[in-house]
C-alpha atoms as a PDB file:
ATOM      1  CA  UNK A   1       0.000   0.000   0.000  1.00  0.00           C
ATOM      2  CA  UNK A   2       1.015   3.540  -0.328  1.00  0.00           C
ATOM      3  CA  UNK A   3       1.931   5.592   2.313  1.00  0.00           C
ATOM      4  CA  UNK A   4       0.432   9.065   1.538  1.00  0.00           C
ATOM      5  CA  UNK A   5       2.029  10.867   4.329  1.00  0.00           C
ATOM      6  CA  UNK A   6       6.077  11.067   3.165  1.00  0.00           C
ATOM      7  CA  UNK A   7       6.747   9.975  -0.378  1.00  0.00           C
ATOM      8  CA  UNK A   8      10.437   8.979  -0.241  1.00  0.00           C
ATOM      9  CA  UNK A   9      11.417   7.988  -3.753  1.00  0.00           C
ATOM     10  CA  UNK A  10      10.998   9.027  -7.291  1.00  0.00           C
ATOM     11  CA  UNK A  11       8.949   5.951  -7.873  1.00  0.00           C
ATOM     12  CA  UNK A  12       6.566   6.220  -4.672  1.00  0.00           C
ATOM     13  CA  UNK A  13       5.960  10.231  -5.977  1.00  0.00           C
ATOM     14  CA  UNK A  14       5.059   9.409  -9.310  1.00  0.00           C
ATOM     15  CA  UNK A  15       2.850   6.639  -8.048  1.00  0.00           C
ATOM     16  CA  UNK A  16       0.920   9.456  -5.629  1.00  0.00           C
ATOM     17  CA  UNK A  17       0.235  11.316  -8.666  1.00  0.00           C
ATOM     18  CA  UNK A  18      -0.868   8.804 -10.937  1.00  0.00           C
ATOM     19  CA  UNK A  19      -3.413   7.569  -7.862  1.00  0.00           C
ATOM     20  CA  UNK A  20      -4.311  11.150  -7.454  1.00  0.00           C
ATOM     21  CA  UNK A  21      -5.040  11.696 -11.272  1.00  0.00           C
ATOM     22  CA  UNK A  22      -7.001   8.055 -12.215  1.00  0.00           C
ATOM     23  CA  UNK A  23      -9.034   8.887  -8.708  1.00  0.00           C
ATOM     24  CA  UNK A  24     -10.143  12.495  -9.936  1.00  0.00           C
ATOM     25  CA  UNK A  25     -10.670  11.136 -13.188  1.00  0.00           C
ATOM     26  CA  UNK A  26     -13.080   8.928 -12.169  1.00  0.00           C
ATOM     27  CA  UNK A  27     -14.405  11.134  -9.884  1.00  0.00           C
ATOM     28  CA  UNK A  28     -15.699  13.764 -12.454  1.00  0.00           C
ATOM     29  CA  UNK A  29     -16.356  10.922 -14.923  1.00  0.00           C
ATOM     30  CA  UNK A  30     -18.949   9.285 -12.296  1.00  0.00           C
ATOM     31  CA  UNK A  31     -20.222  13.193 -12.004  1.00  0.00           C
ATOM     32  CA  UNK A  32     -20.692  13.535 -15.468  1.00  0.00           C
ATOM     33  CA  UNK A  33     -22.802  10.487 -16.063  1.00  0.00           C
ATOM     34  CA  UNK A  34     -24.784  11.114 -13.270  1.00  0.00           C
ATOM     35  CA  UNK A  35     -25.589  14.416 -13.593  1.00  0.00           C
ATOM     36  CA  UNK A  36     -25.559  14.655 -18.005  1.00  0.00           C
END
């Protein structure tokens, strides 16, 4: 699992962000369909 709290590596950052961008992504995409 990730540990959100102190990335330490190159590798654990760029896995944060990728999380961080699929989970918004999916976020507004649920949004859309509900609300379009």
């Amino acid at each position: 699992m990730f540990n959100f709290g102190k990335p330490k590596t190159a590798g654990d950052w760029i896995g944060h962000v990728v999380l961080a961008l699929v989970a918004l992504f999916l976020v507004w995409w649920m949004l859309r369909l509900f609300i379009v």
